[in-house]
PDB file of N, CA and C in Angstrom:
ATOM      1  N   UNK A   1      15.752  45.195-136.007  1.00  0.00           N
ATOM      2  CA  UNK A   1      16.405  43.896-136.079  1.00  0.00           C
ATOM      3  C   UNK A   1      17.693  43.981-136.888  1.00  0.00           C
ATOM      4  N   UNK A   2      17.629  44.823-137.788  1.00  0.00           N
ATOM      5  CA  UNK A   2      18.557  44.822-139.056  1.00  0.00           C
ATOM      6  C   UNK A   2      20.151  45.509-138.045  1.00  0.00           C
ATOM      7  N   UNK A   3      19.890  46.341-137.315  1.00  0.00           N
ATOM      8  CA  UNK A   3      20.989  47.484-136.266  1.00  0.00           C
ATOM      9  C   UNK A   3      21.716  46.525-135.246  1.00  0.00           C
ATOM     10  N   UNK A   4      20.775  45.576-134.593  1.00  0.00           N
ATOM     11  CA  UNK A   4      21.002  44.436-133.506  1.00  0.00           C
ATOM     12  C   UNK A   4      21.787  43.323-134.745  1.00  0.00           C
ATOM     13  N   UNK A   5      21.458  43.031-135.933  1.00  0.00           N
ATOM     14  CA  UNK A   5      22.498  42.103-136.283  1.00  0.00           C
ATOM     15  C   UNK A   5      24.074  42.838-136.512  1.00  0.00           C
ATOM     16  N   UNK A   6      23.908  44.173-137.532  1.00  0.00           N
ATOM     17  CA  UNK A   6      24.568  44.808-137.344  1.00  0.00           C
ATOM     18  C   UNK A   6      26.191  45.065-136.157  1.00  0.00           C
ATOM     19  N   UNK A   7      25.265  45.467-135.225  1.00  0.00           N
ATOM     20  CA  UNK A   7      26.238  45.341-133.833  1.00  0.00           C
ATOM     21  C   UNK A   7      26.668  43.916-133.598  1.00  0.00           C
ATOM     22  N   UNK A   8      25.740  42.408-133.811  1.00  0.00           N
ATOM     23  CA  UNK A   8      26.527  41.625-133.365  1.00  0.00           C
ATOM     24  C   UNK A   8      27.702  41.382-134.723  1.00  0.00           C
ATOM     25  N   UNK A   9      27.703  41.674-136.153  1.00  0.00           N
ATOM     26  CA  UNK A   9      28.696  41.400-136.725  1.00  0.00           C
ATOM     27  C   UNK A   9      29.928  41.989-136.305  1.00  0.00           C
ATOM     28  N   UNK A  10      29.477  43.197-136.127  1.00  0.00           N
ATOM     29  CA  UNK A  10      30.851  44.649-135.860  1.00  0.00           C
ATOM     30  C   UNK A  10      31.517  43.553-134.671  1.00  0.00           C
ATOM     31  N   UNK A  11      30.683  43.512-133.574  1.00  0.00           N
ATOM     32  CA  UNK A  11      31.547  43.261-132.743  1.00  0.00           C
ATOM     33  C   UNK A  11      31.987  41.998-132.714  1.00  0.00           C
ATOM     34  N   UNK A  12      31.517  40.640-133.316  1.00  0.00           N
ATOM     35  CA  UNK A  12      32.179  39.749-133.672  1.00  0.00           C
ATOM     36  C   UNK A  12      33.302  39.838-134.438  1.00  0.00           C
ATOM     37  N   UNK A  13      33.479  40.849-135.315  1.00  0.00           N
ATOM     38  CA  UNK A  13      34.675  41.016-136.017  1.00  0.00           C
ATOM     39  C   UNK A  13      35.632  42.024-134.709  1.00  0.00           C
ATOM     40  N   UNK A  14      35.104  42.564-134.339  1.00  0.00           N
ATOM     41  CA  UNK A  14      36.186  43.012-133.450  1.00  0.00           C
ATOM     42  C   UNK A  14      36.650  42.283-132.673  1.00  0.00           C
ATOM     43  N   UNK A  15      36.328  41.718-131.906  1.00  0.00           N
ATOM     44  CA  UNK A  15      36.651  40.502-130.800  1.00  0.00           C
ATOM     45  C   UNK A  15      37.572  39.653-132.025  1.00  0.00           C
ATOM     46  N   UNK A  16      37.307  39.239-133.247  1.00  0.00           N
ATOM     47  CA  UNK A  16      37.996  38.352-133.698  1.00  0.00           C
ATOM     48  C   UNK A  16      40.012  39.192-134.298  1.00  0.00           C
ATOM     49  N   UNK A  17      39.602  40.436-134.591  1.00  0.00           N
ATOM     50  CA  UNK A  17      40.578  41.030-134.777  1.00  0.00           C
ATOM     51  C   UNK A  17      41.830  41.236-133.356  1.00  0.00           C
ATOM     52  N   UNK A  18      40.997  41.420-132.566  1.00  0.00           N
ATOM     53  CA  UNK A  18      41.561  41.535-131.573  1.00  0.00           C
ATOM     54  C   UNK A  18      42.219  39.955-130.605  1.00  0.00           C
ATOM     55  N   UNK A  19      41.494  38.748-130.968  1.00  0.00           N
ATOM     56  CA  UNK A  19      41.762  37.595-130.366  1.00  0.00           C
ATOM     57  C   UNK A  19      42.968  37.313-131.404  1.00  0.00           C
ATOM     58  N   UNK A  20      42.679  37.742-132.826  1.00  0.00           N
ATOM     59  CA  UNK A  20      44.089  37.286-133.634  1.00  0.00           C
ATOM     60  C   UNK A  20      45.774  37.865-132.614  1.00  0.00           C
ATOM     61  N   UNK A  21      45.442  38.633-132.418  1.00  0.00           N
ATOM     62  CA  UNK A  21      46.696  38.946-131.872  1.00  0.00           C
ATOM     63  C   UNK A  21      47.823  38.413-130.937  1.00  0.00           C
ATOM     64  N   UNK A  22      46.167  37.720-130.249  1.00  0.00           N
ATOM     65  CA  UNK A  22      46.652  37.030-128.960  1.00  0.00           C
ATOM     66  C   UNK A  22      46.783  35.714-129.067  1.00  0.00           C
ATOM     67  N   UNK A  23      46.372  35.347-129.843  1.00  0.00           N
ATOM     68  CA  UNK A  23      46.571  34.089-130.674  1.00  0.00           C
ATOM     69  C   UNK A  23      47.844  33.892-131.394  1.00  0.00           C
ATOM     70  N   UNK A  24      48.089  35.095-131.824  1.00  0.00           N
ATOM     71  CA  UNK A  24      49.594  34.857-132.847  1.00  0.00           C
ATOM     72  C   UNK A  24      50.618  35.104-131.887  1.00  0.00           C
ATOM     73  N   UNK A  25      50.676  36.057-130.577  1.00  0.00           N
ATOM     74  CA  UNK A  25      51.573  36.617-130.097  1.00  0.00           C
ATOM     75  C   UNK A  25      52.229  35.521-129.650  1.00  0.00           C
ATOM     76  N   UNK A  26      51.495  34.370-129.391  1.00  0.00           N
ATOM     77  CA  UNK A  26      52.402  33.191-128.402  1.00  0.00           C
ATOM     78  C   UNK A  26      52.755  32.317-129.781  1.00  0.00           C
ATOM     79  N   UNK A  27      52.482  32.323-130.885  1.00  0.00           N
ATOM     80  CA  UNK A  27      52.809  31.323-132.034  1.00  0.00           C
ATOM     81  C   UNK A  27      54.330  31.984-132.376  1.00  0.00           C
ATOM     82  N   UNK A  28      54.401  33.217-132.803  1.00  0.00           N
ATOM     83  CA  UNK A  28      55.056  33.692-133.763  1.00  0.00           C
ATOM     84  C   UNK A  28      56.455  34.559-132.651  1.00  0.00           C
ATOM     85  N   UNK A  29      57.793  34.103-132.977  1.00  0.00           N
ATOM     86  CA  UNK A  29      58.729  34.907-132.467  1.00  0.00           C
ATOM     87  C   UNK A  29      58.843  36.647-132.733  1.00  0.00           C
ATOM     88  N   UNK A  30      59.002  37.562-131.285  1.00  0.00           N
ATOM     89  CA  UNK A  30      59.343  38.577-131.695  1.00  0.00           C
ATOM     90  C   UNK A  30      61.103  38.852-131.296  1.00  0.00           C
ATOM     91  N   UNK A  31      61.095  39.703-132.390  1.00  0.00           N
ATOM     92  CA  UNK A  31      62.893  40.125-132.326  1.00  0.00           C
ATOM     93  C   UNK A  31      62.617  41.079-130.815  1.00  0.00           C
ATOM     94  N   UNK A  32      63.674  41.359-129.913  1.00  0.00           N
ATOM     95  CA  UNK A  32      64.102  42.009-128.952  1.00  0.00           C
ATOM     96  C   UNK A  32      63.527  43.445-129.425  1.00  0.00           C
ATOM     97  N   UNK A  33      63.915  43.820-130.495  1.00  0.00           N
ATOM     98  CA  UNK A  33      64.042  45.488-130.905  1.00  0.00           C
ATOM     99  C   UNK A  33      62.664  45.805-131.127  1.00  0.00           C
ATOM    100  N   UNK A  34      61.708  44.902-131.586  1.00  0.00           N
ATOM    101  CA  UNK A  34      60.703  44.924-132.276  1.00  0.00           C
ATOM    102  C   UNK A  34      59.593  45.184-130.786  1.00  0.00           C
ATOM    103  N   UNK A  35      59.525  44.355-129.690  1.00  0.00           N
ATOM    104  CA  UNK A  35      59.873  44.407-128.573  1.00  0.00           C
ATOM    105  C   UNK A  35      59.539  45.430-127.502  1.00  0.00           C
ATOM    106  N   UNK A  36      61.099  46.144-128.302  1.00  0.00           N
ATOM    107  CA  UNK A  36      61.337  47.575-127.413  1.00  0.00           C
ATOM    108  C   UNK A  36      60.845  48.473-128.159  1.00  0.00           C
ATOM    109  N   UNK A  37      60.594  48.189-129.501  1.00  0.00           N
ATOM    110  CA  UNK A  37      59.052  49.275-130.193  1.00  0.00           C
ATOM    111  C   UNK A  37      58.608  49.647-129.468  1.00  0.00           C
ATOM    112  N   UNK A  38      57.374  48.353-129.502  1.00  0.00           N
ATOM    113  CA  UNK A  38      56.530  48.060-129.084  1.00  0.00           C
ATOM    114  C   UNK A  38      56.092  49.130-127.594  1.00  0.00           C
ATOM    115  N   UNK A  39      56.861  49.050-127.372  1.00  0.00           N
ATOM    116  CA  UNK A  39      56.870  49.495-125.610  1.00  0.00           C
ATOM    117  C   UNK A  39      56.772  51.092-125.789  1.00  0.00           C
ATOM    118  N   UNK A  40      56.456  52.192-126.786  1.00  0.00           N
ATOM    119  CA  UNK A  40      56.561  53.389-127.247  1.00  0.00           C
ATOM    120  C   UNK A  40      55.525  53.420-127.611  1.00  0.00           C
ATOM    121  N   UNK A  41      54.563  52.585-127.679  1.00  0.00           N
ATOM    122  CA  UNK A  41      52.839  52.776-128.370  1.00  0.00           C
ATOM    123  C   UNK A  41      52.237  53.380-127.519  1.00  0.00           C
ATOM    124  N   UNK A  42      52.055  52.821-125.964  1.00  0.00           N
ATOM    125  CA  UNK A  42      51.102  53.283-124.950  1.00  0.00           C
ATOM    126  C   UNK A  42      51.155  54.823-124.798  1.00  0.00           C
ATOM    127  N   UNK A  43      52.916  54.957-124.461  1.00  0.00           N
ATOM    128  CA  UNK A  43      52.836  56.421-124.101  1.00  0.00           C
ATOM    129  C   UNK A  43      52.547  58.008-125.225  1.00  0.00           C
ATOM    130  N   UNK A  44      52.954  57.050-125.948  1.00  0.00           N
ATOM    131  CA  UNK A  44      52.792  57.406-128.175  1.00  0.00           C
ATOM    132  C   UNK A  44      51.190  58.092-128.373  1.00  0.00           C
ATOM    133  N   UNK A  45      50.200  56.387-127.682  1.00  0.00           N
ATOM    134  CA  UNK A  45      48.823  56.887-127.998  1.00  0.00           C
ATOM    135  C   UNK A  45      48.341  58.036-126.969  1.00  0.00           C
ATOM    136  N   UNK A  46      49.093  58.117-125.939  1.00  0.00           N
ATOM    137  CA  UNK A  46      48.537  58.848-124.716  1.00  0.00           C
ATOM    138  C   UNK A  46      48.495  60.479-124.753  1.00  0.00           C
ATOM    139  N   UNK A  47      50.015  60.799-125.639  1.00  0.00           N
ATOM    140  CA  UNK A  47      50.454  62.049-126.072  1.00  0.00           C
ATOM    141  C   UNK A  47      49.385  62.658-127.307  1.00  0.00           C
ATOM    142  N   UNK A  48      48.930  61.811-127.914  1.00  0.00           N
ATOM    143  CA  UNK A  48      48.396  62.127-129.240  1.00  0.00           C
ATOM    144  C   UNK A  48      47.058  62.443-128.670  1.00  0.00           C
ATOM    145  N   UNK A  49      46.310  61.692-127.555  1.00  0.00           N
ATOM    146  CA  UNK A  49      45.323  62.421-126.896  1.00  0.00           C
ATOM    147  C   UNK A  49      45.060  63.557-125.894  1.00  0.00           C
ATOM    148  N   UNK A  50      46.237  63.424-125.339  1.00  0.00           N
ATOM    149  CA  UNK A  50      46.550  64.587-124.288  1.00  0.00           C
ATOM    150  C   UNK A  50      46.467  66.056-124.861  1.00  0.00           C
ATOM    151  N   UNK A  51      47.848  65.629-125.618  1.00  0.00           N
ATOM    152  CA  UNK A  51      48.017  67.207-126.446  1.00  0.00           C
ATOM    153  C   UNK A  51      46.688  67.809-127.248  1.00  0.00           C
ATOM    154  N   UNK A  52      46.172  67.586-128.085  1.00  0.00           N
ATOM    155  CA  UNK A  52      45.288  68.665-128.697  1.00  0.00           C
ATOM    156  C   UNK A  52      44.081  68.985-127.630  1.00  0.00           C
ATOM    157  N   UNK A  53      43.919  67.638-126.286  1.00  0.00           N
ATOM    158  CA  UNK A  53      43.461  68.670-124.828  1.00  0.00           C
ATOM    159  C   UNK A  53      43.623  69.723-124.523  1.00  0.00           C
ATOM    160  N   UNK A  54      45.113  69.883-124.252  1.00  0.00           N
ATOM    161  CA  UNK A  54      45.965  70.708-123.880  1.00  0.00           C
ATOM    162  C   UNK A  54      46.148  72.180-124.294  1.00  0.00           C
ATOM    163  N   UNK A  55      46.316  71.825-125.645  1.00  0.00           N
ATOM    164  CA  UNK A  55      46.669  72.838-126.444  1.00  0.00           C
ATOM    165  C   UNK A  55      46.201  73.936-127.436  1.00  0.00           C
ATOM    166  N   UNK A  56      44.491  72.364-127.544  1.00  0.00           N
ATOM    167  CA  UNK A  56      43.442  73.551-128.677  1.00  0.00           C
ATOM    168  C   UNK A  56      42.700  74.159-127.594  1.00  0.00           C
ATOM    169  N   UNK A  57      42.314  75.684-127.700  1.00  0.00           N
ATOM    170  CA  UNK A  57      41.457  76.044-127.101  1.00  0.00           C
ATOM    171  C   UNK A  57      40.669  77.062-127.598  1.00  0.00           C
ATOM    172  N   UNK A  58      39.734  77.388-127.700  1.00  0.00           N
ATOM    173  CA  UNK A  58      38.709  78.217-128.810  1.00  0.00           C
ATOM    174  C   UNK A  58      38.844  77.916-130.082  1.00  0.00           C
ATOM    175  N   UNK A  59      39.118  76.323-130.314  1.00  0.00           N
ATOM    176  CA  UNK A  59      39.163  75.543-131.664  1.00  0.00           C
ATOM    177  C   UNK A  59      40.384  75.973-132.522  1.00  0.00           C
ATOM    178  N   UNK A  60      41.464  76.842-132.247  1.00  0.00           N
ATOM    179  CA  UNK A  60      42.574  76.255-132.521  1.00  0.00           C
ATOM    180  C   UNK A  60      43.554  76.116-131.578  1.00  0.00           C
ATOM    181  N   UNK A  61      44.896  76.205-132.127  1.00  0.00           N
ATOM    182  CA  UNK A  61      45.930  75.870-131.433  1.00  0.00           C
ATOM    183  C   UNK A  61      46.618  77.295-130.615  1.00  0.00           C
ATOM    184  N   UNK A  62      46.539  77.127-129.289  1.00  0.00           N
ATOM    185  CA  UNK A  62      47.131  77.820-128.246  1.00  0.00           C
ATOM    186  C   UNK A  62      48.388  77.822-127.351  1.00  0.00           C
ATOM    187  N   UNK A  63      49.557  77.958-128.036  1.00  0.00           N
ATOM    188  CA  UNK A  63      50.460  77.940-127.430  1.00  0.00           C
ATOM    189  C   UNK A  63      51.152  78.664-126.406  1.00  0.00           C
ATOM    190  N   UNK A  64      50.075  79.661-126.304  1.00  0.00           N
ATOM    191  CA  UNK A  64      50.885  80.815-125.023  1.00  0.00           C
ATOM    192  C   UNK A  64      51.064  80.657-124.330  1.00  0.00           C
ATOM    193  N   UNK A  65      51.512  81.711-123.342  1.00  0.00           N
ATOM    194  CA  UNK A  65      51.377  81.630-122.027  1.00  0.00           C
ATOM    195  C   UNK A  65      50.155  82.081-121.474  1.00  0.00           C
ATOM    196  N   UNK A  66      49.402  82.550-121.824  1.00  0.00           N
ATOM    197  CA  UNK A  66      47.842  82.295-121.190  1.00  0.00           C
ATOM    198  C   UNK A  66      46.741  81.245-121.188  1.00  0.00           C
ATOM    199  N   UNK A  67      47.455  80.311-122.005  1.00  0.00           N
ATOM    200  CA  UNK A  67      46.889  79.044-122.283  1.00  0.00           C
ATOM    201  C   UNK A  67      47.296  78.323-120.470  1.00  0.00           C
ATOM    202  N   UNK A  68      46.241  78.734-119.866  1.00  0.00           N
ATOM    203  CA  UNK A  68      46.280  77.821-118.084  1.00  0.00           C
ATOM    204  C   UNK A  68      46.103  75.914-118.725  1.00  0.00           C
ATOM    205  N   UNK A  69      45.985  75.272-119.389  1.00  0.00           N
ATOM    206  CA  UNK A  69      46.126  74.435-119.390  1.00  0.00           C
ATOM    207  C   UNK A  69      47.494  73.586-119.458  1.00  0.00           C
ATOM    208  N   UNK A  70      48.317  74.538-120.642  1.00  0.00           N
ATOM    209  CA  UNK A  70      49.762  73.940-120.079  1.00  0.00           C
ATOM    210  C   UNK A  70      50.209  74.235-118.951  1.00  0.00           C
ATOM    211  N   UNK A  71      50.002  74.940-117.981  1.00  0.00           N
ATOM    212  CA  UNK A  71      50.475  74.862-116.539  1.00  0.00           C
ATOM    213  C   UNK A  71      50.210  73.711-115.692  1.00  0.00           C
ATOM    214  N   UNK A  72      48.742  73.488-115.623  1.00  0.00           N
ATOM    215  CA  UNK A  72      48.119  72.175-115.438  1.00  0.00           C
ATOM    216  C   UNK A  72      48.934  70.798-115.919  1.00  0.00           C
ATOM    217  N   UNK A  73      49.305  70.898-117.294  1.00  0.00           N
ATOM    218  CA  UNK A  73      49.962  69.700-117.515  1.00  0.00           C
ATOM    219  C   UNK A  73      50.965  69.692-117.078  1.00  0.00           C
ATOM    220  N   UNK A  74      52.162  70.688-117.214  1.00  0.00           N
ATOM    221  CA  UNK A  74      53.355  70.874-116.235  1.00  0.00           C
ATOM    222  C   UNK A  74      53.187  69.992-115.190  1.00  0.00           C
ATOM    223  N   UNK A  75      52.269  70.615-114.665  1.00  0.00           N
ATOM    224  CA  UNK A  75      52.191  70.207-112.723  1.00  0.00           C
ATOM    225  C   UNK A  75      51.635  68.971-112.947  1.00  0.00           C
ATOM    226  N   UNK A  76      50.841  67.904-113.465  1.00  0.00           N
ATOM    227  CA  UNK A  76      50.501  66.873-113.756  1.00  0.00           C
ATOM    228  C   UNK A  76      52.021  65.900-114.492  1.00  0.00           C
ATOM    229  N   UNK A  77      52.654  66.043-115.151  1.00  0.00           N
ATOM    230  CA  UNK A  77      54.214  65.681-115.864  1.00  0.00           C
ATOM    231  C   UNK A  77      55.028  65.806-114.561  1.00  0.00           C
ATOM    232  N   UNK A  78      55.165  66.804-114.156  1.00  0.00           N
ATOM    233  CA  UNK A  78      56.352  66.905-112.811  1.00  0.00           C
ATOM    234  C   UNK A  78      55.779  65.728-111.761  1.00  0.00           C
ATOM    235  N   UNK A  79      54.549  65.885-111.504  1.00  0.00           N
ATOM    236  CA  UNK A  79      54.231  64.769-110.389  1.00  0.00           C
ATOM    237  C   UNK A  79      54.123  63.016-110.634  1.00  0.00           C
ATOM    238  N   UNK A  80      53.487  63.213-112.306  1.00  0.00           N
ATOM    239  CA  UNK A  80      53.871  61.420-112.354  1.00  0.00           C
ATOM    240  C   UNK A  80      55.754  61.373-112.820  1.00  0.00           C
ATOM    241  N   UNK A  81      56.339  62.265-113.219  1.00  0.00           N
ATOM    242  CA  UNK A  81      57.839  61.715-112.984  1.00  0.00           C
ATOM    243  C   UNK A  81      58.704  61.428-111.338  1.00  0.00           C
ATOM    244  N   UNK A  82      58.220  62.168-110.180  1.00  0.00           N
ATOM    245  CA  UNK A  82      58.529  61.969-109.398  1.00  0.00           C
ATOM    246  C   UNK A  82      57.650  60.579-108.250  1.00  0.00           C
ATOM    247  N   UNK A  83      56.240  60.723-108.853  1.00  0.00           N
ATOM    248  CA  UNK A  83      55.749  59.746-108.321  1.00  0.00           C
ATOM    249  C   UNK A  83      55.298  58.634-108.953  1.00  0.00           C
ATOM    250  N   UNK A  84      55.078  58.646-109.979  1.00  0.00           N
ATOM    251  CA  UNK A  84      54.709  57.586-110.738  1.00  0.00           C
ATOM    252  C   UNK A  84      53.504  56.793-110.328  1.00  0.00           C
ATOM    253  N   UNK A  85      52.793  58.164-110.149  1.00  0.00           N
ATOM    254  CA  UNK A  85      50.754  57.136-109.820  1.00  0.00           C
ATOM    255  C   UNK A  85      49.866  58.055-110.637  1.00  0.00           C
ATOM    256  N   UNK A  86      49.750  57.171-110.943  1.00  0.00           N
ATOM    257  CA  UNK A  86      48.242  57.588-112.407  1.00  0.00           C
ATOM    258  C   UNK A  86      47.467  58.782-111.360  1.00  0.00           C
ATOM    259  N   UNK A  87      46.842  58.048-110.136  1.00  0.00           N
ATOM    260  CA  UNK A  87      45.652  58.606-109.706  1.00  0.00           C
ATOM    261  C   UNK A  87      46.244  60.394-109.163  1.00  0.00           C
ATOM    262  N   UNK A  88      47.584  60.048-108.535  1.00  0.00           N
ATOM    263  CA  UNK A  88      47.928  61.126-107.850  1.00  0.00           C
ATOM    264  C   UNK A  88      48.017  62.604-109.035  1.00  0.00           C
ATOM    265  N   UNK A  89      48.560  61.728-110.221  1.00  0.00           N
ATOM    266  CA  UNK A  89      48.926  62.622-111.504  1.00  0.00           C
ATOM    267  C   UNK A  89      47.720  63.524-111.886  1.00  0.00           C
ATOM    268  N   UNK A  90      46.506  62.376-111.786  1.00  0.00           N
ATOM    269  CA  UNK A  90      45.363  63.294-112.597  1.00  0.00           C
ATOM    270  C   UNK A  90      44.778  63.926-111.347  1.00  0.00           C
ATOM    271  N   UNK A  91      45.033  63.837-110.363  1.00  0.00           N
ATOM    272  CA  UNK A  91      44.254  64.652-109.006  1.00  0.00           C
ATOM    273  C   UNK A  91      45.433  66.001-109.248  1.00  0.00           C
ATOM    274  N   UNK A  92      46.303  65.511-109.374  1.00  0.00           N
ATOM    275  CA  UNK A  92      47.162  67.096-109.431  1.00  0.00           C
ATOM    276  C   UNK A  92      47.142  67.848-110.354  1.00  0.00           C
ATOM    277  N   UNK A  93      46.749  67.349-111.573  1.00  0.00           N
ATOM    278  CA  UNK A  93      46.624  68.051-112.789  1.00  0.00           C
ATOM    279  C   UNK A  93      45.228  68.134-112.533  1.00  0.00           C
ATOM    280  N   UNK A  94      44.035  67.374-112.557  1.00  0.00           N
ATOM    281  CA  UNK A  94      42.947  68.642-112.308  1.00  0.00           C
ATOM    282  C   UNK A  94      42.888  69.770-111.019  1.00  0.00           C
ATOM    283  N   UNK A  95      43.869  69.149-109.939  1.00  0.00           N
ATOM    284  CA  UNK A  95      43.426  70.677-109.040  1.00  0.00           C
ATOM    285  C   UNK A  95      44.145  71.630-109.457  1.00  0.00           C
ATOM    286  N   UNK A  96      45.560  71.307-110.423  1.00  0.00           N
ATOM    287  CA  UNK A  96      45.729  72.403-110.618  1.00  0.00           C
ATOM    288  C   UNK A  96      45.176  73.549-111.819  1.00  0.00           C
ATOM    289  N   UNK A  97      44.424  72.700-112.653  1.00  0.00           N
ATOM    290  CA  UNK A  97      43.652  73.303-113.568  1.00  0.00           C
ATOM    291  C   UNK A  97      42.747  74.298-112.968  1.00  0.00           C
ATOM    292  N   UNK A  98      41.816  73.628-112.199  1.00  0.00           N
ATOM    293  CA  UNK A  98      40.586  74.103-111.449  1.00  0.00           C
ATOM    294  C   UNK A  98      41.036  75.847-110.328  1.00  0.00           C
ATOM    295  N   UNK A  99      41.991  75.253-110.093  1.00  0.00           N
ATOM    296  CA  UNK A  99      42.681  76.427-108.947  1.00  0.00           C
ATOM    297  C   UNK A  99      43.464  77.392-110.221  1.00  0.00           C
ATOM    298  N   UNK A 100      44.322  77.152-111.195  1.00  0.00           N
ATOM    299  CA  UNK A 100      44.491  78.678-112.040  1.00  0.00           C
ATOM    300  C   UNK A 100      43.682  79.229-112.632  1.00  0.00           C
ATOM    301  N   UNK A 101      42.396  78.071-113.317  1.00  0.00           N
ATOM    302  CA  UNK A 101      40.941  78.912-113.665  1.00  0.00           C
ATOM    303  C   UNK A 101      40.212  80.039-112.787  1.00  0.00           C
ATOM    304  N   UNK A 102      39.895  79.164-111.300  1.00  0.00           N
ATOM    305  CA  UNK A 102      40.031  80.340-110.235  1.00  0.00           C
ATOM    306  C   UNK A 102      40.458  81.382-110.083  1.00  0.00           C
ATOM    307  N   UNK A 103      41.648  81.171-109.825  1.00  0.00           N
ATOM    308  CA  UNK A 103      42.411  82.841-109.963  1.00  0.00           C
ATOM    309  C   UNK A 103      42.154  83.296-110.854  1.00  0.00           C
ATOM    310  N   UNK A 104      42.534  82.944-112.379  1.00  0.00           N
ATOM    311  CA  UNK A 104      42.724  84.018-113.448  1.00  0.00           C
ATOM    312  C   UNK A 104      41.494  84.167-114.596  1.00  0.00           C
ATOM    313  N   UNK A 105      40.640  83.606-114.187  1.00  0.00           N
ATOM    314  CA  UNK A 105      39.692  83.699-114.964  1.00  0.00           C
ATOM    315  C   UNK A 105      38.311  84.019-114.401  1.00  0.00           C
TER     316      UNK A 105
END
C-alpha cells in the first residue's frame, strides 16, 4: 500500500510539474531569442543520447575506425539530411549497422 501511494504522489507531482509549464507558457511573454533557444533542446537532447550509443563500445570510448557503429550513423545523418523522415533514417541506420556487422564481424 505504502509503494501504490508512493507512485500516486511521484506522479502527481510530475503531471503537476509538467502542467506548470503549460500553464505559464500562454500567461507569461517569451522574447524571440529565448524562442530560438529553445528550438536547440530537442536536437541537444537527441545528440547526448545518440552519441555515447555510438561511440562507447566495450565500456569505453571508441573512436576508430573499426568502431562499425559510426558508419551506421554516417549513413543514418546523410539520409535524414536529404530526406528528412525519422522512419526512413532509423531503417537506414539499422540496416546499415546489421549489414557491416555481417561482413566484418
Amino acid at each position: 500500500m505504502n509503494m501504490l501511494l508512493l507512485f500516486v504522489i511521484i506522479g502527481l507531482g510530475n503531471f503537476l510539474l509538467r502542467y506548470s509549464f503549460f500553464y505559464l507558457f500562454g500567461k507569461i511573454q517569451i522574447s524571440p531569442m529565448m524562442v530560438r533557444i529553445l528550438g536547440f533542446i530537442p536536437p541537444t537532447a537527441l545528440a547526448a543520447i545518440v552519441a555515447p550509443a555510438v561511440l562507447k563500445t566495450n565500456g569505453g570510448l571508441d573512436i576508430s575506425l573499426a568502431n562499425l557503429q559510426i558508419y551506421a550513423a554516417a549513413a543514418a545523418f546523410i539520409t535524414s539530411y536529404y530526406t528528412r523522415s525519422m522512419l526512413l533514417t532509423i531503417l537506414v541506420g539499422m540496416a546499415a549497422l546489421i549489414l557491416l556487422k555481417m561482413v566484418f564481424l
